[in-house]
C-alpha atoms as a PDB file:
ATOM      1  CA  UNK A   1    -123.812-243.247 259.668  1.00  0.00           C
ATOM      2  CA  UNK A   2    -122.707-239.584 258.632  1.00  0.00           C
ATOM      3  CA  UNK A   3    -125.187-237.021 260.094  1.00  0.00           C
ATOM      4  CA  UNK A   4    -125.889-234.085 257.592  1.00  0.00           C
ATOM      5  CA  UNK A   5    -124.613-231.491 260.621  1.00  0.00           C
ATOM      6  CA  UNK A   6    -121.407-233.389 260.576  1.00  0.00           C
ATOM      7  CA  UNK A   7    -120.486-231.721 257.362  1.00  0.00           C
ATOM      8  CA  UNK A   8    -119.387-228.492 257.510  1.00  0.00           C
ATOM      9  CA  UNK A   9    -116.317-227.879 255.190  1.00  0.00           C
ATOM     10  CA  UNK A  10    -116.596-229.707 251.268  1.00  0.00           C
ATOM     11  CA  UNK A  11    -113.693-229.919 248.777  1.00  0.00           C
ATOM     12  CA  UNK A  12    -115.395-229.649 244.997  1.00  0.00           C
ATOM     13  CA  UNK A  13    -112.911-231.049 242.522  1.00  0.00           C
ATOM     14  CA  UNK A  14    -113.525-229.879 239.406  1.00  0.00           C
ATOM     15  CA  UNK A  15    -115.401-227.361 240.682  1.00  0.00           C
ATOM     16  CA  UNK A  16    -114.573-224.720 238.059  1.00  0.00           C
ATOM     17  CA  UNK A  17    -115.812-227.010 235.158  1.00  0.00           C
ATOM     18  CA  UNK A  18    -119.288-227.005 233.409  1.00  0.00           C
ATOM     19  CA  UNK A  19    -121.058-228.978 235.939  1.00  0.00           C
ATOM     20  CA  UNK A  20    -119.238-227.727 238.906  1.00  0.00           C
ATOM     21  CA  UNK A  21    -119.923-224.124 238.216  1.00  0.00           C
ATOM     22  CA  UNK A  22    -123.335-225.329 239.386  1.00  0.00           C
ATOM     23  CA  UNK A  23    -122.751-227.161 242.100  1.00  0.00           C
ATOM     24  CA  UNK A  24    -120.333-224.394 244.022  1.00  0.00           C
ATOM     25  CA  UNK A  25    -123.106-222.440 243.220  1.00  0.00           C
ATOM     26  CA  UNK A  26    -126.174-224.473 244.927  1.00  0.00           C
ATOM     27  CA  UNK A  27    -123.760-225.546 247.740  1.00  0.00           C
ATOM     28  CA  UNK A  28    -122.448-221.773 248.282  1.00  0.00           C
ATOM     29  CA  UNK A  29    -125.278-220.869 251.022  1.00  0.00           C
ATOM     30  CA  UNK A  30    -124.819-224.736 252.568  1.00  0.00           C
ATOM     31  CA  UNK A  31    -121.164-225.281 253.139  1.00  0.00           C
ATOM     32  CA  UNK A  32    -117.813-223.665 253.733  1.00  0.00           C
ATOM     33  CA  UNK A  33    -116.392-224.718 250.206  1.00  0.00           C
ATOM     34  CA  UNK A  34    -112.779-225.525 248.811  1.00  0.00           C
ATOM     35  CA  UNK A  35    -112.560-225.887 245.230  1.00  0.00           C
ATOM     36  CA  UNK A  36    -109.950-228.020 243.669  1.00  0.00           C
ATOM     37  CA  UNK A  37    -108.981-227.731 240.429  1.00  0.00           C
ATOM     38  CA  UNK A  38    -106.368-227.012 237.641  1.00  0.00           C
ATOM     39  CA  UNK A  39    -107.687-223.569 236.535  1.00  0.00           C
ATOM     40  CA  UNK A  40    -109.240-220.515 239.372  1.00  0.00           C
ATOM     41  CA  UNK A  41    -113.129-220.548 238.014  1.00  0.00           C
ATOM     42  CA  UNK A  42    -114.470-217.280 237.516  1.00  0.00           C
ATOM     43  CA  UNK A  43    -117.830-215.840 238.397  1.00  0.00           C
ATOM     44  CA  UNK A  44    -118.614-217.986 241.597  1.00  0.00           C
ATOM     45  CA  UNK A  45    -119.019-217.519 244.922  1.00  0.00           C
ATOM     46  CA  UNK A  46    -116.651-216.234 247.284  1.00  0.00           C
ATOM     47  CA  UNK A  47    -114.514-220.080 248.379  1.00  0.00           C
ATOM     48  CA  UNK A  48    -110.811-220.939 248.835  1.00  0.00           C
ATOM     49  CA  UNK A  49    -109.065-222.027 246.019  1.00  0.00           C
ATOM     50  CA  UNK A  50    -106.471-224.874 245.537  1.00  0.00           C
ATOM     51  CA  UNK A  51    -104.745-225.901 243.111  1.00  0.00           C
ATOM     52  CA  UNK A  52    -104.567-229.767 241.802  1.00  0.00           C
ATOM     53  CA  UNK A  53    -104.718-232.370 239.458  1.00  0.00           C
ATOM     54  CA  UNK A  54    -106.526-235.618 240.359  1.00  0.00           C
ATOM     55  CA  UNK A  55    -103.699-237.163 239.111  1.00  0.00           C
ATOM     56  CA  UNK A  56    -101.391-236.283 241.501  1.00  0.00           C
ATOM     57  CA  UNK A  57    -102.299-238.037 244.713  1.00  0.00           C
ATOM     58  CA  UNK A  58     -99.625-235.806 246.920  1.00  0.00           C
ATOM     59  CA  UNK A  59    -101.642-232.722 245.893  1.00  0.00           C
ATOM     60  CA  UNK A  60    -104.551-234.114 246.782  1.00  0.00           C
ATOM     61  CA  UNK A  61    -103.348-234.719 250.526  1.00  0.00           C
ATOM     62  CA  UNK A  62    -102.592-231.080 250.684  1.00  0.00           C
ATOM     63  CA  UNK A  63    -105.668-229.883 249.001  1.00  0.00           C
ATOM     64  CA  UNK A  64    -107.607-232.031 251.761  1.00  0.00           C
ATOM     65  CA  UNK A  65    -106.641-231.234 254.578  1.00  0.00           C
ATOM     66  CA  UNK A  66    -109.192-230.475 257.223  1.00  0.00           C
ATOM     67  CA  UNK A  67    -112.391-230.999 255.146  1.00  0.00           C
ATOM     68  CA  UNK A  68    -115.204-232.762 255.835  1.00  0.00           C
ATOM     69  CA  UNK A  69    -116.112-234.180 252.480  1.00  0.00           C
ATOM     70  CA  UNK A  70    -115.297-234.243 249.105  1.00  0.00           C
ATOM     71  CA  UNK A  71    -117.626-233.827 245.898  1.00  0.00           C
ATOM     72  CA  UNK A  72    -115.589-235.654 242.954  1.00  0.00           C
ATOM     73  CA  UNK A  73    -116.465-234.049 239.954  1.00  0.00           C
ATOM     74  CA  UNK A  74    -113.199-233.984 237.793  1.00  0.00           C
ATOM     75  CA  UNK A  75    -112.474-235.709 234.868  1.00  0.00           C
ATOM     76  CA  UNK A  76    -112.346-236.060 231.612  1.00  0.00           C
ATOM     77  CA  UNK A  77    -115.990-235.754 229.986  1.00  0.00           C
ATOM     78  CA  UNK A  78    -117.444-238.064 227.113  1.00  0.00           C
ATOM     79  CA  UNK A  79    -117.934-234.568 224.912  1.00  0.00           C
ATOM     80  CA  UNK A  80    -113.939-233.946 224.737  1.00  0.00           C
ATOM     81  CA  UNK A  81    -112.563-236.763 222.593  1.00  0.00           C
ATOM     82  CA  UNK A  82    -109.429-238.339 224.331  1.00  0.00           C
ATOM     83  CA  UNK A  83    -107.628-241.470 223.779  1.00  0.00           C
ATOM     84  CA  UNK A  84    -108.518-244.537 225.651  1.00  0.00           C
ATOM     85  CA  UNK A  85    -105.726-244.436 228.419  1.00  0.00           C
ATOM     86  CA  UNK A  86    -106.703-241.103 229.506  1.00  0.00           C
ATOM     87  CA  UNK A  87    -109.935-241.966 229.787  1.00  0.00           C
ATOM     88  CA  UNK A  88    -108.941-244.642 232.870  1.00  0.00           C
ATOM     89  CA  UNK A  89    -105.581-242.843 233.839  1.00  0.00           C
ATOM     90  CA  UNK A  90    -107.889-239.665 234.306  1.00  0.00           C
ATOM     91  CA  UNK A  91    -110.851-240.911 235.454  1.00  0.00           C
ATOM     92  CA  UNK A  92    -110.446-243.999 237.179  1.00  0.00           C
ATOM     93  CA  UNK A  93    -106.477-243.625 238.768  1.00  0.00           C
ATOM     94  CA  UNK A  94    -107.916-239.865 239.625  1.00  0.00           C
ATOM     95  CA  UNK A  95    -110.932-241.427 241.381  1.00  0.00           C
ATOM     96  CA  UNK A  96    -108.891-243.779 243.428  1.00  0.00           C
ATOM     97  CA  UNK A  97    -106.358-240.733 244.337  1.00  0.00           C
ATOM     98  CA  UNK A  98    -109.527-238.694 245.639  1.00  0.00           C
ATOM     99  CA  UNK A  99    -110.656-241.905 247.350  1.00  0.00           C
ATOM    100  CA  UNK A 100    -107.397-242.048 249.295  1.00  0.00           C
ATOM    101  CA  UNK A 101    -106.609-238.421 249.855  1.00  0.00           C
ATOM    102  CA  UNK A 102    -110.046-238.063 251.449  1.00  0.00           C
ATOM    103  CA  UNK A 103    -109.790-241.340 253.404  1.00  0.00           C
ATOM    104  CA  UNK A 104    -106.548-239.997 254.697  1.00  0.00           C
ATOM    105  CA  UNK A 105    -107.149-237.142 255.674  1.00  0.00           C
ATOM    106  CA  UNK A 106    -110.573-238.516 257.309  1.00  0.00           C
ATOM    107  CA  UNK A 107    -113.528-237.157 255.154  1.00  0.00           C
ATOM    108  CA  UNK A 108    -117.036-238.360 256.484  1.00  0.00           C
ATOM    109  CA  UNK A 109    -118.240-238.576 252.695  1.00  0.00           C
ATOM    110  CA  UNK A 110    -117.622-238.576 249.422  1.00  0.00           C
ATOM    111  CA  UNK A 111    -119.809-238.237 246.415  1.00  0.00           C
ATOM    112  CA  UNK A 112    -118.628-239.213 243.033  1.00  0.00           C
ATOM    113  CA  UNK A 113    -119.831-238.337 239.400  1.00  0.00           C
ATOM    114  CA  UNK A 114    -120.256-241.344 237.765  1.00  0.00           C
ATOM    115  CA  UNK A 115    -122.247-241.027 234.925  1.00  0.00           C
ATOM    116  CA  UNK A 116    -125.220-243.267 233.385  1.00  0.00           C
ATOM    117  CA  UNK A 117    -122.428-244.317 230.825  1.00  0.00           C
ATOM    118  CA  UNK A 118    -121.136-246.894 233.647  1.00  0.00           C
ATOM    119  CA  UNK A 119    -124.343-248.956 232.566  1.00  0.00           C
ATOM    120  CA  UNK A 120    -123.129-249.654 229.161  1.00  0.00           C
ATOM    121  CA  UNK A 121    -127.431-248.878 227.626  1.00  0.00           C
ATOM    122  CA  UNK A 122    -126.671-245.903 226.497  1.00  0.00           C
ATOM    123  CA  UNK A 123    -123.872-247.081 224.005  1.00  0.00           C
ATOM    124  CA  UNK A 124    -127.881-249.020 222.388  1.00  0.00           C
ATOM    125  CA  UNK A 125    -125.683-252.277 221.655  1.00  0.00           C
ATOM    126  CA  UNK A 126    -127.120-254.785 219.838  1.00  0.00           C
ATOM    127  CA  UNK A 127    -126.118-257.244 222.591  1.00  0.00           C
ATOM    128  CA  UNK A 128    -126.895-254.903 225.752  1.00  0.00           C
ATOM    129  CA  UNK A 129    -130.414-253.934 225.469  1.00  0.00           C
ATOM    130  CA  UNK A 130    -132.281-253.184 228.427  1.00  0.00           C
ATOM    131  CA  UNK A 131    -133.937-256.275 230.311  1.00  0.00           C
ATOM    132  CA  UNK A 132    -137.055-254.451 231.592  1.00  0.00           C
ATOM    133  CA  UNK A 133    -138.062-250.343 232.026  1.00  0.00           C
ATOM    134  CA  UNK A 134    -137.770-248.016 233.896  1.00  0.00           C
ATOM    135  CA  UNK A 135    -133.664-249.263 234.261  1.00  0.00           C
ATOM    136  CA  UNK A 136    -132.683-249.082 238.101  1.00  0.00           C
ATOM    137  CA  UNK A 137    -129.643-249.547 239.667  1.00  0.00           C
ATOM    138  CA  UNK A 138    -129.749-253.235 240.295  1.00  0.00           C
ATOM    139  CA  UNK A 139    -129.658-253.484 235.958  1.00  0.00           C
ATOM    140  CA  UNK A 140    -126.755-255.899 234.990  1.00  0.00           C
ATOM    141  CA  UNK A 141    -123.862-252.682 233.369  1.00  0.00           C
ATOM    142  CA  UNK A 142    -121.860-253.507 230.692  1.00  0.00           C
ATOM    143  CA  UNK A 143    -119.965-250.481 229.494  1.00  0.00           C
ATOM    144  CA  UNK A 144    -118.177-251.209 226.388  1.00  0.00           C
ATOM    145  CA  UNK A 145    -116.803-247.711 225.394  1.00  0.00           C
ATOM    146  CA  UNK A 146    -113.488-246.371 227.674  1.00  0.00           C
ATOM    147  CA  UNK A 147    -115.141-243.573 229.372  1.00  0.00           C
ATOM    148  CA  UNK A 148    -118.169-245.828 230.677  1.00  0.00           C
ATOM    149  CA  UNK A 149    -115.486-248.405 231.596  1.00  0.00           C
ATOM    150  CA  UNK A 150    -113.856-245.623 233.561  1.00  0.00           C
ATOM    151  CA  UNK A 151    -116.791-244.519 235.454  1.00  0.00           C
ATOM    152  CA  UNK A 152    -117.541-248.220 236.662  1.00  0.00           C
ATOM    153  CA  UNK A 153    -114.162-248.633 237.640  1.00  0.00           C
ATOM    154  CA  UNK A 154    -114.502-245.848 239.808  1.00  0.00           C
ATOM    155  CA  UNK A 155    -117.532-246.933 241.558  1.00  0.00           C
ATOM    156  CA  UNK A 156    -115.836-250.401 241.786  1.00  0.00           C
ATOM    157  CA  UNK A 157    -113.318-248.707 243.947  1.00  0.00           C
ATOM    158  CA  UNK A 158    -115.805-246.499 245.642  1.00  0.00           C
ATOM    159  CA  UNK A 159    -117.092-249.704 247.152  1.00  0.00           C
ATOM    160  CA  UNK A 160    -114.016-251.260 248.447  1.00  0.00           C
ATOM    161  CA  UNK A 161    -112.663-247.891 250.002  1.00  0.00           C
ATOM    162  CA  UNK A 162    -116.255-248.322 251.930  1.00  0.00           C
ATOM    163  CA  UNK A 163    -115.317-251.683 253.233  1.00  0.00           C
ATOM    164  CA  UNK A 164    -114.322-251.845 256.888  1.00  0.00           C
ATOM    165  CA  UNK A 165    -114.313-248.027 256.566  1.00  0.00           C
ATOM    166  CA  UNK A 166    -115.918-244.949 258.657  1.00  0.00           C
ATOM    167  CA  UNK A 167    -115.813-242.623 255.073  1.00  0.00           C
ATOM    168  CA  UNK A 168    -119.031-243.189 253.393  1.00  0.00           C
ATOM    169  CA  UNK A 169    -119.066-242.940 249.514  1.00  0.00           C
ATOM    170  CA  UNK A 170    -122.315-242.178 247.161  1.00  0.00           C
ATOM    171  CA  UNK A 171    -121.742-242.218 243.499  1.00  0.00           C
ATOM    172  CA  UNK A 172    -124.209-240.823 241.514  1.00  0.00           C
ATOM    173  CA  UNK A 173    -124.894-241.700 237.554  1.00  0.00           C
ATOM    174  CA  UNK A 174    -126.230-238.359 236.025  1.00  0.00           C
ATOM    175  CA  UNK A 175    -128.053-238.772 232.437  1.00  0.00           C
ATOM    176  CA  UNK A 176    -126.600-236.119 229.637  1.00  0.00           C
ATOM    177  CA  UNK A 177    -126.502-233.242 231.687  1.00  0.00           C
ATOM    178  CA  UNK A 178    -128.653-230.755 229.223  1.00  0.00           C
ATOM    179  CA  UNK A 179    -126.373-227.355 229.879  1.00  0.00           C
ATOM    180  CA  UNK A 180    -127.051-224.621 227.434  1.00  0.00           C
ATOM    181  CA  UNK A 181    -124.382-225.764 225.193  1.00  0.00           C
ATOM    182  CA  UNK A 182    -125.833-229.034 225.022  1.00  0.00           C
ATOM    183  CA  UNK A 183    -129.251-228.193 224.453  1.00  0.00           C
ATOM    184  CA  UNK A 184    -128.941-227.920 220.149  1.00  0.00           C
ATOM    185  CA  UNK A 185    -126.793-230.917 220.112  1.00  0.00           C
ATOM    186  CA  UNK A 186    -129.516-232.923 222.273  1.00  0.00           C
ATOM    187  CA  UNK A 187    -132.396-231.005 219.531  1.00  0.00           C
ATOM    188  CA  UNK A 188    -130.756-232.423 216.484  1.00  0.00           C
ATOM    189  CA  UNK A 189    -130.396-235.888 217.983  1.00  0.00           C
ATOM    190  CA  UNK A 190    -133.914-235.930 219.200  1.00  0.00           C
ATOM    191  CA  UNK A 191    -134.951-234.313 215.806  1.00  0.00           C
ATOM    192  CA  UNK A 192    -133.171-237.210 213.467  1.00  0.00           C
ATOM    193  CA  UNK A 193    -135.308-240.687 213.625  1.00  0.00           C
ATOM    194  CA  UNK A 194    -132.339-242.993 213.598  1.00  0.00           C
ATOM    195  CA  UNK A 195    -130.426-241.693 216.048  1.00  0.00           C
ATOM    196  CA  UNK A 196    -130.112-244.639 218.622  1.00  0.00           C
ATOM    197  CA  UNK A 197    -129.567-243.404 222.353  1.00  0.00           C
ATOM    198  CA  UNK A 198    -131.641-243.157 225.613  1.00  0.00           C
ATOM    199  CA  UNK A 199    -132.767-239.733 225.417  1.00  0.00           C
ATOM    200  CA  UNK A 200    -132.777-239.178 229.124  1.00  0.00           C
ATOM    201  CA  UNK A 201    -131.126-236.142 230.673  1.00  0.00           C
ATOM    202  CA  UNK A 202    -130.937-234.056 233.799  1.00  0.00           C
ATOM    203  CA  UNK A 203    -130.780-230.407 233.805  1.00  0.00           C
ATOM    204  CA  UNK A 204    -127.915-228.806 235.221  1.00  0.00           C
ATOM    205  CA  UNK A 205    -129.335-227.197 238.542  1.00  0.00           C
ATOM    206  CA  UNK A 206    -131.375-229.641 238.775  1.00  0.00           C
ATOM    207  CA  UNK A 207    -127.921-231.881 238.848  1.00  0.00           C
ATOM    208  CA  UNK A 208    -126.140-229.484 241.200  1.00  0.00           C
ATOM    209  CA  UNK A 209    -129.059-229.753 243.548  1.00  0.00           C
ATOM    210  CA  UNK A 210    -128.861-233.919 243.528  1.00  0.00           C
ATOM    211  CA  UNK A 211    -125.124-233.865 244.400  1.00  0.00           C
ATOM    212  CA  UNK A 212    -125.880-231.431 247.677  1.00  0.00           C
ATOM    213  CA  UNK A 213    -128.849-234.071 248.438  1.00  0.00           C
ATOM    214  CA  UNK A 214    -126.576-236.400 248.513  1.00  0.00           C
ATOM    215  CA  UNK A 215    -123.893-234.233 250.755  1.00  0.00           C
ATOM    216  CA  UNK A 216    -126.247-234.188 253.816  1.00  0.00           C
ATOM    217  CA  UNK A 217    -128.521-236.997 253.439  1.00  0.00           C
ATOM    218  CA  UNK A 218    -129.043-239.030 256.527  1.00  0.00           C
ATOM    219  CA  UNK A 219    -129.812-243.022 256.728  1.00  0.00           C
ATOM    220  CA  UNK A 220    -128.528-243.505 252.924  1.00  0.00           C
ATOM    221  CA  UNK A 221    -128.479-247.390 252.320  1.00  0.00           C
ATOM    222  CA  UNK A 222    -127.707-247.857 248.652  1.00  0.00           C
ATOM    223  CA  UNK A 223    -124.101-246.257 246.902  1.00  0.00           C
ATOM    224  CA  UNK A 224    -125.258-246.060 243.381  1.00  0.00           C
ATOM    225  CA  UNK A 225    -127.712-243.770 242.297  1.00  0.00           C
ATOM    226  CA  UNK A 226    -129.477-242.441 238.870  1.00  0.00           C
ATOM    227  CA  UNK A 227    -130.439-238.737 238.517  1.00  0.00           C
ATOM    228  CA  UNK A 228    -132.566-238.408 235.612  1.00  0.00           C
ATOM    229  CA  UNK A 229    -135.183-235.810 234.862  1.00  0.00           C
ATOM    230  CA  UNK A 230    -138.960-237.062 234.956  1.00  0.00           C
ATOM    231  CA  UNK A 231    -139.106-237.076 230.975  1.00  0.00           C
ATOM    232  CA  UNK A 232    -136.742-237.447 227.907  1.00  0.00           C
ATOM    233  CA  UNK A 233    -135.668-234.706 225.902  1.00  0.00           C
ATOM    234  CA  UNK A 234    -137.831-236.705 222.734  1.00  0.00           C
ATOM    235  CA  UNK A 235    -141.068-236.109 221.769  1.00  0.00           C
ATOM    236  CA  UNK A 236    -141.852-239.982 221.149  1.00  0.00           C
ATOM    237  CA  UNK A 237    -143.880-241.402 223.839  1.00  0.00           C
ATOM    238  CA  UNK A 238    -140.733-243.417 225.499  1.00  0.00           C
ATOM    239  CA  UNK A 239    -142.579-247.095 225.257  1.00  0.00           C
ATOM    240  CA  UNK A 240    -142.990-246.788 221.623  1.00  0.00           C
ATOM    241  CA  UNK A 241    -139.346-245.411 220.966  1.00  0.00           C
ATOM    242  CA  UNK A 242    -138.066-248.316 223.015  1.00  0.00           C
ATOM    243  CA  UNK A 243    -139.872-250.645 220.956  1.00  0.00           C
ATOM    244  CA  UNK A 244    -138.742-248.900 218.072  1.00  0.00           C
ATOM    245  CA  UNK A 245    -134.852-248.971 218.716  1.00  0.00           C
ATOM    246  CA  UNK A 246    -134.799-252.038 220.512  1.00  0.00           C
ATOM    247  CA  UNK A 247    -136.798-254.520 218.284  1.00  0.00           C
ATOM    248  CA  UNK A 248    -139.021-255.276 221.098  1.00  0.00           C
ATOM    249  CA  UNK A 249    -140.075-253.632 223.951  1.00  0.00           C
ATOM    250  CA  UNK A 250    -138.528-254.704 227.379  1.00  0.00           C
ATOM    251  CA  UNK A 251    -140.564-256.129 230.090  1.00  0.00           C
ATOM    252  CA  UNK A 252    -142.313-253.531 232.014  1.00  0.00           C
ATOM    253  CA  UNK A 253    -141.527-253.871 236.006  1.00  0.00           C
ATOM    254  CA  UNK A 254    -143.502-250.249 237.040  1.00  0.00           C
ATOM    255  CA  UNK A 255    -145.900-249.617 233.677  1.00  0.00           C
ATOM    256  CA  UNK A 256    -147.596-246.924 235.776  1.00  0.00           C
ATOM    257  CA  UNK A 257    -144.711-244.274 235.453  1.00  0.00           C
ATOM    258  CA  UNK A 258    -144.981-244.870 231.479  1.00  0.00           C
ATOM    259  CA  UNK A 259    -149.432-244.376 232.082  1.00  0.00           C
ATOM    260  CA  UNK A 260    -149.192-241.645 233.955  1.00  0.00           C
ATOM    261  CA  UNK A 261    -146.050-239.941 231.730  1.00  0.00           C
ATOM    262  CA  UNK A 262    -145.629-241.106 228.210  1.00  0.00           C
ATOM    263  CA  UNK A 263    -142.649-239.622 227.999  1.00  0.00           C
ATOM    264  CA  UNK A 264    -140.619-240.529 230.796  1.00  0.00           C
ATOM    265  CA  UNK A 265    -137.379-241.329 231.859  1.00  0.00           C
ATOM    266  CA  UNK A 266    -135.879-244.854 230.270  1.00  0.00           C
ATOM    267  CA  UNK A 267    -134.045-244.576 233.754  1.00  0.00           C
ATOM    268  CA  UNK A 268    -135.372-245.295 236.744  1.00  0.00           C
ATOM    269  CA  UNK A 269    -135.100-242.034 239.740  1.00  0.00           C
ATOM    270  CA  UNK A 270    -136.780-243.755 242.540  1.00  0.00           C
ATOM    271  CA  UNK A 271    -134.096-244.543 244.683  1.00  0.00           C
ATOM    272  CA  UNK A 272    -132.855-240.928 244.605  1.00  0.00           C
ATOM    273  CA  UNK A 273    -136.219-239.564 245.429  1.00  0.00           C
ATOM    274  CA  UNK A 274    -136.569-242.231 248.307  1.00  0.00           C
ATOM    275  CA  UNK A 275    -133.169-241.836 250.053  1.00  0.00           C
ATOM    276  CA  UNK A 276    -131.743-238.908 249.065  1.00  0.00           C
ATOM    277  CA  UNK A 277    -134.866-236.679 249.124  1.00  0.00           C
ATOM    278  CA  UNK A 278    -133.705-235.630 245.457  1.00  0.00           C
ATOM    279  CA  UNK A 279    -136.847-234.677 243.144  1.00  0.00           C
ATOM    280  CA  UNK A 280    -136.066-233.208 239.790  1.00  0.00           C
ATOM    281  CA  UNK A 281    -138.107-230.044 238.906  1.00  0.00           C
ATOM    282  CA  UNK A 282    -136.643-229.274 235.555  1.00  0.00           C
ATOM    283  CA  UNK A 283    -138.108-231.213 232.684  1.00  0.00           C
ATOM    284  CA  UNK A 284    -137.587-230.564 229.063  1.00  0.00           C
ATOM    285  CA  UNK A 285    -139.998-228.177 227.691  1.00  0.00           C
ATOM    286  CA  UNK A 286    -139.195-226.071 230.640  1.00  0.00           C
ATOM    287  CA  UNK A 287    -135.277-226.322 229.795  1.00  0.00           C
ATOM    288  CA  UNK A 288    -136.020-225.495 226.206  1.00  0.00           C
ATOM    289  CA  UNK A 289    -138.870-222.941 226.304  1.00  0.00           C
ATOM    290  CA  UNK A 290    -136.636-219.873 225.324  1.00  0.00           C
ATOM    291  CA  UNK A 291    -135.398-221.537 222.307  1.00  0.00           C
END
């Protein structure tokens, strides 16, 4: 099992995007860091820079070598329309030329982004409604749109690569990451009553801070993990928006998370909490109190 004080040197790919702006940032005082990337980011810590697209696994090898650990972050995001193809070329072929890169050049760990889109709920299909609340892990996914598609291909390969394997690879499924930008987008959804999505999100440090718990955590069992905040960015209690949206309301497995918040999460955060030490602290009134 990878010990925390094992890692000492962390490639960030896409680590001058929106989300990995963050993430260099909370990791800056943790690790020596190596961002990888297409474009130099701008106003972050003080890390070596290398140039490299995900698609090109030779790059990768270069960009590599001699790190501990790689945090996955690139990729083509859900908010950037794209065609299909790029979607898996970018996302999934990328994944599987981190995947190797790191394996070769013998990484301890890897985390990948995945996203909560790998599930397929938040896509509210008539035919893929939610079997019971809060939605954990073990859920049956069934992503029907390209970029959820992607992301589960991704973890599907995460989990071979671990197979008779010393590299260890988490993937973690984020909700909606609420950056600033997002926030009005996330207001008018929440604001219009037929609007059908999950309404969970995850601030961004809040994010940043879940991928470094998962960087050094010790005796890690599961791969797949959900970091949600503790509510949903909706002022409907969540139980009677499921009902609402869903036609029924799915069984309830853990009703006391739902008594003692109304509002919380449709996703499930236990299994972060319990083995990656990862507690969110940023709910949404606090993300949307100076607005």
């Amino acid at each position: 099992m990878t010990e925390a004080g094992e890692i000492r040197r962390v490639a960030v790919t896409g680590g001058a995007g929106r989300l990995g702006r963050y993430v260099v940032a909370e990791l800056a005082a943790h690790a020596d860091l190596l961002v990888v990337d297409q474009q130099h980011p701008e106003r972050l810590p003080d890390c070596e820079f290398r140039q490299a697209d995900v698609t090109d696994l030779q790059a990768l090898r270069h960009a590599f070598a001699g790190v501990d650990a790689v945090i996955h972050l690139a990729g083509i995001d859900l908010d950037f329309p794209r065609g299909p193809e790029d979607f898996i070329q970018v996302n999934a072929m990328g994944t599987w030329n981190v995947l190797q890169a790191a394996r070769e050049c013998g990484a301890r760990r890897v985390v990948l982004c995945s996203s909560v889109m790998a599930s397929g709920l938040p896509e509210m299909r008539e035919d893929h409604a939610p079997a019971y609340l809060p939605i954990d892990e073990d859920h049956p996914d069934r992503p029907g749109h390209p970029y959820g598609l992607s992301k589960q291909l991704a973890e599907m390969m995460a989990g071979s690569v671990r197979i008779g394997g010393p590299m260890q690879v988490l993937c973690l499924r984020p909700m909606m990451v609420s950056l600033p930008e997002n926030i009005p987008i996330l207001q008018a959804k929440a604001a219009d009553p037929t609007t059908r999505w999950t309404f969970s999100h995850i601030g961004p440090e809040d994010c940043a801070r879940a991928f470094r718990c998962a960087l050094f955590a010790t005796g890690v069992r599961d791969s797949i993990f959900y970091i949600t905040a503790p509510d949903s960015c909706i002022c409907e209690p969540t139980l009677g928006f499921a009902e609402r949206v869903f036609g029924r309301l799915p069984a309830l497995r853990r009703p006391d998370v739902y008594a003692a918040n109304p509002r919380a999460s449709l996703f499930d955060g236990s299994r972060a909490r319990e083995q990656l030490g990862f507690e969110p602290a940023q709910a949404w009134s606090q993300l949307t109190s100076d607005r």
